[in-house]
C-alpha atoms as a PDB file:
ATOM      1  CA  UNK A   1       6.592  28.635 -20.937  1.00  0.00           C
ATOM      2  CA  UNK A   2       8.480  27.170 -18.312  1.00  0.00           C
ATOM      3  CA  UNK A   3       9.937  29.583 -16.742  1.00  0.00           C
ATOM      4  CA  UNK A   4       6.553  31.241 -16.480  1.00  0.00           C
ATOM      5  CA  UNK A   5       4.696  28.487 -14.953  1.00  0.00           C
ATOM      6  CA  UNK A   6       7.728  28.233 -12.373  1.00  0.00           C
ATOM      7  CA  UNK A   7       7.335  32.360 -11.491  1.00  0.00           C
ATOM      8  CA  UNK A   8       3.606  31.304 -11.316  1.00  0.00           C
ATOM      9  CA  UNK A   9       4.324  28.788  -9.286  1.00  0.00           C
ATOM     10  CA  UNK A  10       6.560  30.434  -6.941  1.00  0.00           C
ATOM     11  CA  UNK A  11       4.210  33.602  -6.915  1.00  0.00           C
ATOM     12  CA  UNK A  12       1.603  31.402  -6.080  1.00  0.00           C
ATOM     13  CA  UNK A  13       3.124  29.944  -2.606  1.00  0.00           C
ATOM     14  CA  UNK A  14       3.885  33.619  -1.667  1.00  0.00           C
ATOM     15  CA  UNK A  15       0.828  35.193  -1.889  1.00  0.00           C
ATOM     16  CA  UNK A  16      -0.629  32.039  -0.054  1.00  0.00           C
ATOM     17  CA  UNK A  17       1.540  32.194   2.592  1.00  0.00           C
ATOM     18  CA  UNK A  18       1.077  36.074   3.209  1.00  0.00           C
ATOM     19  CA  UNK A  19      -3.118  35.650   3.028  1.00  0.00           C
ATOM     20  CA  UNK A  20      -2.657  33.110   5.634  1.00  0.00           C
ATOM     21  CA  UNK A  21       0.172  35.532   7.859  1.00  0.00           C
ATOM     22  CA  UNK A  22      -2.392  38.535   7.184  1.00  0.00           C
ATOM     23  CA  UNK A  23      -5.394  36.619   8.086  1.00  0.00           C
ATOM     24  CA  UNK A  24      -6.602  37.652  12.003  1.00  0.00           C
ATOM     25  CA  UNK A  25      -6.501  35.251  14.105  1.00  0.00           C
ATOM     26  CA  UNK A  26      -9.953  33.510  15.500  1.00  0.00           C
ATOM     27  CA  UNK A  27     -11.525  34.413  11.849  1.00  0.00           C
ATOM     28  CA  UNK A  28     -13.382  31.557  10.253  1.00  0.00           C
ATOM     29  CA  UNK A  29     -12.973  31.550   6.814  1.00  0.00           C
ATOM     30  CA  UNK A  30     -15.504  33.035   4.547  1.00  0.00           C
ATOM     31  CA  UNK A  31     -18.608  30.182   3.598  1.00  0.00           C
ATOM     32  CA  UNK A  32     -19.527  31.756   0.500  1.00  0.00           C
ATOM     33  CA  UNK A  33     -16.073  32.650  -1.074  1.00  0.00           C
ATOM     34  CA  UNK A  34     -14.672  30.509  -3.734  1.00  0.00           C
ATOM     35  CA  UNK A  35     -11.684  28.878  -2.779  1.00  0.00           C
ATOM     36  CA  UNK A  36      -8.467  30.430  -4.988  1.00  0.00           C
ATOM     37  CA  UNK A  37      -7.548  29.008  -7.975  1.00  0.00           C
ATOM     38  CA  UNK A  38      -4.602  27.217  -7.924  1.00  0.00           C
ATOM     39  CA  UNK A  39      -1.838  27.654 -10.852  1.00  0.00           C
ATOM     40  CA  UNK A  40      -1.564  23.698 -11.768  1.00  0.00           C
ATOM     41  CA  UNK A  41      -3.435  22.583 -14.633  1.00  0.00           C
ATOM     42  CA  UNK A  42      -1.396  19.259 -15.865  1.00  0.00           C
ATOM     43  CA  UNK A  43      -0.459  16.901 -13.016  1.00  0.00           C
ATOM     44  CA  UNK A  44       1.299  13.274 -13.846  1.00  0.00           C
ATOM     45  CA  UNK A  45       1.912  11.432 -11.102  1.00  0.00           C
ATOM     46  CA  UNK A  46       4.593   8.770 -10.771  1.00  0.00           C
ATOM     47  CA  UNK A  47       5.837   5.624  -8.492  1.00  0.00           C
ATOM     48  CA  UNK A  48       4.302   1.957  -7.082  1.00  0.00           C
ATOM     49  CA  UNK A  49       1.728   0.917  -5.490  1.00  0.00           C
ATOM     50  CA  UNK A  50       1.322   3.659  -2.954  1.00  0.00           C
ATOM     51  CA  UNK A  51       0.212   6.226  -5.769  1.00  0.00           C
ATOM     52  CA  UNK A  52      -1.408   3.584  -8.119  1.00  0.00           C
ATOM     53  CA  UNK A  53      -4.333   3.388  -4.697  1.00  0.00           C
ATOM     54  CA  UNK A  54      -3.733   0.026  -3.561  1.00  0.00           C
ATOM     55  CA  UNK A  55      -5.823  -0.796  -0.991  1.00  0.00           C
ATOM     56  CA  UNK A  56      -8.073   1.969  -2.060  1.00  0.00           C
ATOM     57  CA  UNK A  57     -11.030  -0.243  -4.352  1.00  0.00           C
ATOM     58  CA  UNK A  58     -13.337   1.182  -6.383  1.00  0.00           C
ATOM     59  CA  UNK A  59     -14.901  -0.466  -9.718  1.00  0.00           C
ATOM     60  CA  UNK A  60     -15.908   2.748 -11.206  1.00  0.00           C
ATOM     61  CA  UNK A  61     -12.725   4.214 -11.879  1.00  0.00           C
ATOM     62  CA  UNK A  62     -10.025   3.411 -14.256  1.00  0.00           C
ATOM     63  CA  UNK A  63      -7.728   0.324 -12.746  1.00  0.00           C
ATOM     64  CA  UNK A  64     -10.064  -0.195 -10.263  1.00  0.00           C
ATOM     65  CA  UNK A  65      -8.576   1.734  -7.490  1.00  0.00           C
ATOM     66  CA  UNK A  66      -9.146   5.308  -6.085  1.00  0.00           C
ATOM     67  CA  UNK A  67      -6.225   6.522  -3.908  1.00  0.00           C
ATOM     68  CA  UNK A  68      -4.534   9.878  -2.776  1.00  0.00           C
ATOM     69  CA  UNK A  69      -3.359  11.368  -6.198  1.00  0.00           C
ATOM     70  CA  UNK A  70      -7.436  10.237  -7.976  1.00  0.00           C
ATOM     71  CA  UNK A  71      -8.314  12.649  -4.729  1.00  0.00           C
ATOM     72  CA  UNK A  72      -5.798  15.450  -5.147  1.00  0.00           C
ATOM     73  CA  UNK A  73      -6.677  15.487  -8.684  1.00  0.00           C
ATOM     74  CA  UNK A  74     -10.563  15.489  -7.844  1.00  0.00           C
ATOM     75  CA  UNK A  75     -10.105  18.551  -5.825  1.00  0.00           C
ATOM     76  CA  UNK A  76      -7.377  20.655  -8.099  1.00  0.00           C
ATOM     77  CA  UNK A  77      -9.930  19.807 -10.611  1.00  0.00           C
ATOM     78  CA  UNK A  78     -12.862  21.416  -8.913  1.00  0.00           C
ATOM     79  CA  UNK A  79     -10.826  25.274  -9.012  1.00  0.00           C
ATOM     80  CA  UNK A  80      -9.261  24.565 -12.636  1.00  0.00           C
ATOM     81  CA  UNK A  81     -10.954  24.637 -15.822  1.00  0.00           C
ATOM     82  CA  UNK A  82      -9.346  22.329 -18.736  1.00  0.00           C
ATOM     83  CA  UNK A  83      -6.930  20.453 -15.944  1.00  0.00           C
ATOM     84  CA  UNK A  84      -5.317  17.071 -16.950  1.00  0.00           C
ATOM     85  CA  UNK A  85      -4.052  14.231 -14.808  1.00  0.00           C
ATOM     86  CA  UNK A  86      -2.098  11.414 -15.906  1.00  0.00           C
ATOM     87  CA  UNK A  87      -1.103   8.336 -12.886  1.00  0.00           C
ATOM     88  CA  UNK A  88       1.598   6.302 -14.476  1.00  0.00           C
ATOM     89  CA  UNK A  89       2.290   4.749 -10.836  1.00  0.00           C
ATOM     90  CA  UNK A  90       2.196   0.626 -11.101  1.00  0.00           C
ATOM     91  CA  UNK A  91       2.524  -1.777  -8.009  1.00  0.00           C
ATOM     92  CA  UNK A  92       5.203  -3.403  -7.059  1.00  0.00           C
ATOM     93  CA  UNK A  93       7.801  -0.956  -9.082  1.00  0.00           C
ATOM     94  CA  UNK A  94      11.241  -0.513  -7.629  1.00  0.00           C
ATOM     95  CA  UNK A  95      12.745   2.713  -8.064  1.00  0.00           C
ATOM     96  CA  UNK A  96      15.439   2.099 -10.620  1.00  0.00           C
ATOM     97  CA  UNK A  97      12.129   0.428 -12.881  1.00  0.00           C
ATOM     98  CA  UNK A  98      10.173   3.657 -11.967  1.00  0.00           C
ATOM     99  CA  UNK A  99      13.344   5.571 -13.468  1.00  0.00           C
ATOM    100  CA  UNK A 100      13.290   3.928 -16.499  1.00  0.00           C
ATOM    101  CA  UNK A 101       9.946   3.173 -17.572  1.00  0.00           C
ATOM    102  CA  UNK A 102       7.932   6.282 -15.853  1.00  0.00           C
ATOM    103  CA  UNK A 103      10.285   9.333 -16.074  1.00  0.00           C
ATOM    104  CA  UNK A 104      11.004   9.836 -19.460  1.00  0.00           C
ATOM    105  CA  UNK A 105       6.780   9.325 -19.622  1.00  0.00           C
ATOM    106  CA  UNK A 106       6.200  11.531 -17.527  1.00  0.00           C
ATOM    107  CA  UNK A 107       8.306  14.553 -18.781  1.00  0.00           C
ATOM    108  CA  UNK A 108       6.754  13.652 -22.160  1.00  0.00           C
ATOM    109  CA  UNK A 109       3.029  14.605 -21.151  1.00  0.00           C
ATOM    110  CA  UNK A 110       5.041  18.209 -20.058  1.00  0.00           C
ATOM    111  CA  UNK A 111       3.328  18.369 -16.418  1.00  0.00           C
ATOM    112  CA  UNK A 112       3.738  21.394 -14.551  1.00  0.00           C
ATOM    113  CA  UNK A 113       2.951  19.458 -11.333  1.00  0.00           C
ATOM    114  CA  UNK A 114       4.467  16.131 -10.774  1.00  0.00           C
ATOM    115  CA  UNK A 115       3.930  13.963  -7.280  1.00  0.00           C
ATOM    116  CA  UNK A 116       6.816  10.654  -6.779  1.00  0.00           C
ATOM    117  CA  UNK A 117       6.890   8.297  -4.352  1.00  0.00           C
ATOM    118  CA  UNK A 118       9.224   5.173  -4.848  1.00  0.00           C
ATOM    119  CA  UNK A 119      12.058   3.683  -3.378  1.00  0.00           C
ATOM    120  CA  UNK A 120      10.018   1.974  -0.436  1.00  0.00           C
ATOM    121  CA  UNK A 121      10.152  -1.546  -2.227  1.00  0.00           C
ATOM    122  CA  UNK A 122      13.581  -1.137  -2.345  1.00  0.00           C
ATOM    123  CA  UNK A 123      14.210  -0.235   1.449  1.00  0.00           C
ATOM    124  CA  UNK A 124      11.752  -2.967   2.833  1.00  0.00           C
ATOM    125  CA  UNK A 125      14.008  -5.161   1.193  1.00  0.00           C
ATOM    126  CA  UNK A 126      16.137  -7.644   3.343  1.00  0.00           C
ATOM    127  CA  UNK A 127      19.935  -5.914   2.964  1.00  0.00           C
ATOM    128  CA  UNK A 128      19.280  -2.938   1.083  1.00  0.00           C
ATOM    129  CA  UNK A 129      21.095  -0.016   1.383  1.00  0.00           C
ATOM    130  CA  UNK A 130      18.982   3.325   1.968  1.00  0.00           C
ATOM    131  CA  UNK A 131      21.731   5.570   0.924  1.00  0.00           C
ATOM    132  CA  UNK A 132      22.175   3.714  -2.636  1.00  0.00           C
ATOM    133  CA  UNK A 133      18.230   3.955  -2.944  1.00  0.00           C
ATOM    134  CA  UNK A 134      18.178   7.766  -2.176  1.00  0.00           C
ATOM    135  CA  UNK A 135      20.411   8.038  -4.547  1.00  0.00           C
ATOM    136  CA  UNK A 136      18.274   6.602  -7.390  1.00  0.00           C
ATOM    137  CA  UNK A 137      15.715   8.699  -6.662  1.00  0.00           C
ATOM    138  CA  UNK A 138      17.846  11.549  -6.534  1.00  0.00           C
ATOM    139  CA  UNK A 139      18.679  11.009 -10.468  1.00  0.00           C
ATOM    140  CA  UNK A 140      14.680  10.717 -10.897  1.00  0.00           C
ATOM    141  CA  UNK A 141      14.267  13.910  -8.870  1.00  0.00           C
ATOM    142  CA  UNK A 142      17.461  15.848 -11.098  1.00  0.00           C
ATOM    143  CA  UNK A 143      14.956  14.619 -14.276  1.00  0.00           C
ATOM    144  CA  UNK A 144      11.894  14.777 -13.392  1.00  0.00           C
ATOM    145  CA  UNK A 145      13.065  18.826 -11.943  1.00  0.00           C
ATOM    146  CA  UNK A 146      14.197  19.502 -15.981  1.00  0.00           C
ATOM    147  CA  UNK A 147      11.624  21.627 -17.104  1.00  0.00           C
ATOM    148  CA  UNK A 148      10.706  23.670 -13.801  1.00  0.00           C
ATOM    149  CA  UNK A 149       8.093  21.481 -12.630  1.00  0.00           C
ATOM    150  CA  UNK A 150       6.681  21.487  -9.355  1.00  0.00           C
ATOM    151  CA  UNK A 151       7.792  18.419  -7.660  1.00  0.00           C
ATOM    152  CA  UNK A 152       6.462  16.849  -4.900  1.00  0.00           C
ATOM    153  CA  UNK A 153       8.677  14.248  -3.052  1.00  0.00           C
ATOM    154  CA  UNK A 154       7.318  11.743   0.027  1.00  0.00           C
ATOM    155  CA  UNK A 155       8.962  10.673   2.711  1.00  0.00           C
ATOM    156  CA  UNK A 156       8.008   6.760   4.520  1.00  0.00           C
ATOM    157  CA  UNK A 157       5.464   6.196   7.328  1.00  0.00           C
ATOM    158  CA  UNK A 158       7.210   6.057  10.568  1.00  0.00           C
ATOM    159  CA  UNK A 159       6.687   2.024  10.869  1.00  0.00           C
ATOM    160  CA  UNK A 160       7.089   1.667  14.352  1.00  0.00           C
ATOM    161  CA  UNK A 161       3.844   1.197  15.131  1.00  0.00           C
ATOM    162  CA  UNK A 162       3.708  -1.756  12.495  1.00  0.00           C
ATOM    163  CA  UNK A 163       5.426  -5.485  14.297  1.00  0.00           C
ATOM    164  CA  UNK A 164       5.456  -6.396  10.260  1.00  0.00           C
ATOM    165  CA  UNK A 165       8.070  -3.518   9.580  1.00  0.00           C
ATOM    166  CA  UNK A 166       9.131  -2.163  12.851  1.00  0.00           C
ATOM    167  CA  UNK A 167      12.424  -3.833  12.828  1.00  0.00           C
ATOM    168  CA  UNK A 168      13.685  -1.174   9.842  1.00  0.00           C
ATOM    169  CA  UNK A 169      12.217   1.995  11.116  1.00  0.00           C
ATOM    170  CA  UNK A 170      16.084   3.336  11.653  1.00  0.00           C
ATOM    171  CA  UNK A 171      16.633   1.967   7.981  1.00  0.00           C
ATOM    172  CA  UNK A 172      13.975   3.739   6.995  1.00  0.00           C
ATOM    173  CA  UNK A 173      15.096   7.505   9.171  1.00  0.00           C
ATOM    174  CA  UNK A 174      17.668   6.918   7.435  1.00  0.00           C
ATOM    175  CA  UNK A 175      16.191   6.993   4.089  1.00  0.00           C
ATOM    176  CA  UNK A 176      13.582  10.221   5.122  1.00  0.00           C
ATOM    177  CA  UNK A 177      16.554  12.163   6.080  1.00  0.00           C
ATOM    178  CA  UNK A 178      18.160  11.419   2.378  1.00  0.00           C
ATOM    179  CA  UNK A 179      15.182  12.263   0.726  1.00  0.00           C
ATOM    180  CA  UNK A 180      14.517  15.743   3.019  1.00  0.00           C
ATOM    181  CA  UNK A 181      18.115  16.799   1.481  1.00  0.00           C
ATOM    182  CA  UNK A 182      17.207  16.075  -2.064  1.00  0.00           C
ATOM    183  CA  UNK A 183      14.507  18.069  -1.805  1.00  0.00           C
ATOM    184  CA  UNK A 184      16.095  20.725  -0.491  1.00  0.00           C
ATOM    185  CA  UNK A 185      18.695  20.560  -3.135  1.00  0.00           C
ATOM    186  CA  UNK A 186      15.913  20.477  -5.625  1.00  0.00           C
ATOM    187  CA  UNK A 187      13.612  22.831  -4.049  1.00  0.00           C
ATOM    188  CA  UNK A 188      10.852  20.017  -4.384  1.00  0.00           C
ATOM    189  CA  UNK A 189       7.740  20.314  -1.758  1.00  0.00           C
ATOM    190  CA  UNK A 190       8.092  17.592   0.942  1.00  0.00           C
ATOM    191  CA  UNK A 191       4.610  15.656   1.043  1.00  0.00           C
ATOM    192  CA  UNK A 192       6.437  14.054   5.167  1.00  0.00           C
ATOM    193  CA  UNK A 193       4.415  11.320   6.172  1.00  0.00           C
ATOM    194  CA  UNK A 194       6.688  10.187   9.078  1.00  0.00           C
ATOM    195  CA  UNK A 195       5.265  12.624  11.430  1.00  0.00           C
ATOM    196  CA  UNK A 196       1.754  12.033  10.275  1.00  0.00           C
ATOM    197  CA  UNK A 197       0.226  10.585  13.536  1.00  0.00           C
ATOM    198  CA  UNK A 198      -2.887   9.000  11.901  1.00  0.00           C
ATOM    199  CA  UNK A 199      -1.893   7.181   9.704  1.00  0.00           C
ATOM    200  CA  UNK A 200       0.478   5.299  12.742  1.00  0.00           C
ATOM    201  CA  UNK A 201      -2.835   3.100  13.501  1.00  0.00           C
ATOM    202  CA  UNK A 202      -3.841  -0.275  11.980  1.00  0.00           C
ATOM    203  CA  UNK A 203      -7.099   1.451  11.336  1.00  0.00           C
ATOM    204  CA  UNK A 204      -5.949   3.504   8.107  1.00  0.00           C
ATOM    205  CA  UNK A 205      -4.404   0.016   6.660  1.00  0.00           C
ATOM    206  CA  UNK A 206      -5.507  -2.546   4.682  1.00  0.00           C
ATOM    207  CA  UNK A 207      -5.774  -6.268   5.376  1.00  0.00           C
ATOM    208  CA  UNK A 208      -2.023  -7.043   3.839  1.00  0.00           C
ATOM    209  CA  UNK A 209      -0.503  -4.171   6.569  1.00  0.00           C
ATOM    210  CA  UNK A 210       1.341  -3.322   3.531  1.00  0.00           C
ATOM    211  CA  UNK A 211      -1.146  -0.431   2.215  1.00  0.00           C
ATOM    212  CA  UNK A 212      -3.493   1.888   2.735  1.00  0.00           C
ATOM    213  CA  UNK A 213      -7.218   1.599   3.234  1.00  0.00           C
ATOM    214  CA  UNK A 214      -9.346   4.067   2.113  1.00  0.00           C
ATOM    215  CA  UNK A 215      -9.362   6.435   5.359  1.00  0.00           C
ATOM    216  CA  UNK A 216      -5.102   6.352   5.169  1.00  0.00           C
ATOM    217  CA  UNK A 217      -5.758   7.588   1.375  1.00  0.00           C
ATOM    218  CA  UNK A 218      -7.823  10.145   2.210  1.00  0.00           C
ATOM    219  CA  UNK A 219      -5.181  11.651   4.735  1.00  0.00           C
ATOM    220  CA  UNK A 220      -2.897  11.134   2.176  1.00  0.00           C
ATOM    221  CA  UNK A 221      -4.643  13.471   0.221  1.00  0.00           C
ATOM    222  CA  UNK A 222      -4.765  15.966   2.776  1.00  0.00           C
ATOM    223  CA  UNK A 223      -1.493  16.112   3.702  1.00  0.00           C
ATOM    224  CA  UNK A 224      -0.245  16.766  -0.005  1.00  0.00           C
ATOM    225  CA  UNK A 225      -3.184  19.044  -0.532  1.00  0.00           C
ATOM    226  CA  UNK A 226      -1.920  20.775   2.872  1.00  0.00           C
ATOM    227  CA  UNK A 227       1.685  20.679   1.456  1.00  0.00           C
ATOM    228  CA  UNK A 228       0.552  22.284  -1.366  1.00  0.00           C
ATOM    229  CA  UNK A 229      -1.205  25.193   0.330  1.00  0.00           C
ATOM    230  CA  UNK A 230      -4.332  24.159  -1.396  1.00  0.00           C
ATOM    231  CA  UNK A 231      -7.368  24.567   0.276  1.00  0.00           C
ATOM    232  CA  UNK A 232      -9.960  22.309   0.542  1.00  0.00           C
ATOM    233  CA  UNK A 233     -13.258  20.372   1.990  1.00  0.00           C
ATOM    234  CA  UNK A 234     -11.719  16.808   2.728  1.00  0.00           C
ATOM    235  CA  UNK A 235     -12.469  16.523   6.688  1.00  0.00           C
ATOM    236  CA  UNK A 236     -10.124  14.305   8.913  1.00  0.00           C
ATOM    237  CA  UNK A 237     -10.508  10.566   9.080  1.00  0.00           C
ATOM    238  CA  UNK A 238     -13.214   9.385  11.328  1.00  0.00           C
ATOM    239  CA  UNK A 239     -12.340   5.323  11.927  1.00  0.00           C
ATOM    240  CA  UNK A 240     -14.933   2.967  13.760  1.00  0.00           C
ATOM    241  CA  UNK A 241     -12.996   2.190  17.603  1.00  0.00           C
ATOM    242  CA  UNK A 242     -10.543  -0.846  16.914  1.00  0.00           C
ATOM    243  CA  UNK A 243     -12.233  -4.085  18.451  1.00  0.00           C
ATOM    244  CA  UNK A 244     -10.448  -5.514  21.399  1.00  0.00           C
ATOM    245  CA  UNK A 245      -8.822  -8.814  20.256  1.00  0.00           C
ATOM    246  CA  UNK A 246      -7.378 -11.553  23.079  1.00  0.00           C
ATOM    247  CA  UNK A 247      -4.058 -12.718  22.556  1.00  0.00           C
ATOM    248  CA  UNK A 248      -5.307 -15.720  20.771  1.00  0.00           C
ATOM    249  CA  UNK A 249      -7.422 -13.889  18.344  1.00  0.00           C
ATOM    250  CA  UNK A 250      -4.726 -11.632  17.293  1.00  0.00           C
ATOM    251  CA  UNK A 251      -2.141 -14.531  17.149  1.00  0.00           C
ATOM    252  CA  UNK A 252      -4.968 -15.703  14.719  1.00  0.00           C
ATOM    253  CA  UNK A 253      -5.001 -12.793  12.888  1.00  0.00           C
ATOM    254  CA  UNK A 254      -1.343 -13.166  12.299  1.00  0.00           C
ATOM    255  CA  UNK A 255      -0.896 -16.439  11.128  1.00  0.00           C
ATOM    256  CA  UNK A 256      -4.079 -15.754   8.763  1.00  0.00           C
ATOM    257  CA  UNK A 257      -2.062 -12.772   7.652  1.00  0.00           C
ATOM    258  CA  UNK A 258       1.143 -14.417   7.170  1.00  0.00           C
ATOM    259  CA  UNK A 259      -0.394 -17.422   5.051  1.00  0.00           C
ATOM    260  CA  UNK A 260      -2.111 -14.793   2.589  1.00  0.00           C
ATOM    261  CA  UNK A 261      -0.251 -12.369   2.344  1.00  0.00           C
ATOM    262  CA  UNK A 262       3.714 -12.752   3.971  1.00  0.00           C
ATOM    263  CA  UNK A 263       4.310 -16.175   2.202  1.00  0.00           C
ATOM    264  CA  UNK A 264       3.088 -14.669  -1.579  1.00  0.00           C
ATOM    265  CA  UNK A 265       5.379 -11.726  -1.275  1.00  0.00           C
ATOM    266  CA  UNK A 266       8.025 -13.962  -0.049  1.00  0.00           C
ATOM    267  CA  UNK A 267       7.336 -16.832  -3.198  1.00  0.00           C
ATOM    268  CA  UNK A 268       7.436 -13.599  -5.504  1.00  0.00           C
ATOM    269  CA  UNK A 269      10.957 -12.314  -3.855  1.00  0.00           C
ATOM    270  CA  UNK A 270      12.876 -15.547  -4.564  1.00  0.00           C
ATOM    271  CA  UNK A 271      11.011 -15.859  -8.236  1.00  0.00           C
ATOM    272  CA  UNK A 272      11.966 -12.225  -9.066  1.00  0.00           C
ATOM    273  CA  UNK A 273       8.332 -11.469  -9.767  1.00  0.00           C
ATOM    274  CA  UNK A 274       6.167  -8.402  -8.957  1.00  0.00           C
ATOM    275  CA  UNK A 275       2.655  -8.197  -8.745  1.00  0.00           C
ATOM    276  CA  UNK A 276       3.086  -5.556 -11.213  1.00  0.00           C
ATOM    277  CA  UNK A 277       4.808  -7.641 -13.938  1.00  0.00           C
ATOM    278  CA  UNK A 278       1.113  -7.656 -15.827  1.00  0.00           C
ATOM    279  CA  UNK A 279       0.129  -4.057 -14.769  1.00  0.00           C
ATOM    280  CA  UNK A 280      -0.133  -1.179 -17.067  1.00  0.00           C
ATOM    281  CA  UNK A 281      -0.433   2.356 -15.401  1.00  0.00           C
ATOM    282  CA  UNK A 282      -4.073   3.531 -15.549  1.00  0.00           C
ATOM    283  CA  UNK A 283      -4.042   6.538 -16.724  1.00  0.00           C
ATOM    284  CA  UNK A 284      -1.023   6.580 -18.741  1.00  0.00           C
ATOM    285  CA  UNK A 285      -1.843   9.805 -20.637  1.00  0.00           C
ATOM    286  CA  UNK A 286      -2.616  13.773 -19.294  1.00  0.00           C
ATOM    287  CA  UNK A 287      -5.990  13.751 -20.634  1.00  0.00           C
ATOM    288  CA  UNK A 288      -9.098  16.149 -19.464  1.00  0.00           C
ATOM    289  CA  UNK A 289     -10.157  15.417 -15.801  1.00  0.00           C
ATOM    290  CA  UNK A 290     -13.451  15.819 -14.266  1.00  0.00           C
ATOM    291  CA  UNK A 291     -13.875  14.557 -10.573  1.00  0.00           C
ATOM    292  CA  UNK A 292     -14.753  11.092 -10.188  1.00  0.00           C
ATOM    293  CA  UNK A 293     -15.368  11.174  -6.320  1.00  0.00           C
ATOM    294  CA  UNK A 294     -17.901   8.937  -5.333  1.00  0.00           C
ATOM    295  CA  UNK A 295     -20.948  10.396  -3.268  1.00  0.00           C
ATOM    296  CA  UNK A 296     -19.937  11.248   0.334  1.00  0.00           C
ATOM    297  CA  UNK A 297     -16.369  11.006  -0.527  1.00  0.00           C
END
């Protein structure tokens, strides 16, 4: 079974890739043709707060926030009849916590796509070492590949656009470049957000500059939807202009910033807490998946 959904799998990226190669160029693409069907029909994904949707609100689905993988799912669930998704991602995880308590999980519900992102807690950490958190998640990546699963790995947001995090961006090149050669040495599909130019804007973040907002989950989705050679209807990111702020109003804004959101994560660092100490995942099982998307989304 596994070695047939990997041969699907891998017979699947081939054909795309030659469609696209035989395609002439200038042609738009057909209005009334279905999309193709994709060959993934359970999908689990795992890691923090990134994947939970953080940043992302919305009361009418489970946990209370939407995010990238709810909108990957939504649209590999449109070309898929009886597909399952399972999100076992909780906030504030560090890798070696997503190893033990979302791997084993995951592998249980016997996905035959599986999407991890962790390790950034780890790195934005004062004094931590990006080559010993690679290497955790290269032990969740030689798991997690067991049973021929598509994997998809991410790399980090190039944060030098960010004054919060801009002081690590070589910790976190660093880091990418670890994580590009584990997934080459896994043959895992690199979801690479460091080159991803939108999402380098204030615009696609929320108010803690930590996460995303709901137009920086959308291009999430995109970009793994685009990594996956899936095709799809989710347009770019439109954001409103950024106002123009004085120095005084942004010096504001960063002091207001600092007080509500800095200082907690701070308090939380020396208590050893997370804000995911109380968290369960919210969709902890692979069970049948219908799309979810709210109207105009």
């Amino acid at each position: 079974m596994a070695e047939d959904t990997a041969k699907h799998t891998g017979l699947w990226f081939r054909l795309s890739r030659r469609r696209e190669q035989a395609k002439p160029q200038g042609d738009a693409p057909d209005a009334g043709a279905p999309w193709p069907v994709h060959p993934w029909q359970r999908y689990v994904a795992v890691g923090d707060s990134f994947t939970e949707g953080i940043g992302d609100p919305e009361p009418s689905v489970p946990g209370g926030f939407r995010g990238w993988a709810d909108r990957v799912a939504e649209v590999l669930s449109d070309g898929t009849d009886d597909f399952a998704y399972a999100n076992l991602a909780v906030r504030g995880k560090l890798i070696q916590q997503i190893l033990d308590e979302q791997v084993d999980h995951a592998l249980a519900l016997k996905p035959d796509l599986i999407t991890i992102s962790g390790g950034g807690n780890d790195v934005i950490r004062p004094g931590s070492d990006p080559d010993a958190v690679s290497a955790l998640v290269e032990q969740a990546i030689a798991r997690l590949s067991r049973d021929h699963a598509t994997v998809v790995l991410f790399t980090a947001t190039d944060v030098g656009f960010s004054p919060v995090f801009r002081g690590i961006r070589g910790k976190v090149a660093i880091y990418n470049e670890n994580l590009r050669a584990i997934a080459a040495k896994y043959d895992c599909i690199i979801a690479d957000q460091w080159p991803l130019k939108e999402i380098q804007d204030t615009r696609y973040w929320a108010p803690d500059r930590l996460h995303m907002n709901a137009l920086g989950h959308h291009e999430i989705a995109r970009l793994v939807l685009a990594a996956l050679n899936v095709p799809n209807d989710l347009k770019p990111s439109q954001p409103e202009p950024a106002p123009a702020l004085s120095w005084r109003e942004a010096r504001g804004e960063d002091l207001s910033w600092a007080r509500e959101y800095l200082v907690p994560w701070v308090l939380r660092r020396v208590r050893h807490q997370s804000s995911g100490d109380t968290v369960t995942a919210k969709r902890p099982d692979a069970g049948p998946f219908q799309s979810e998307r709210p109207e105009g989304n």
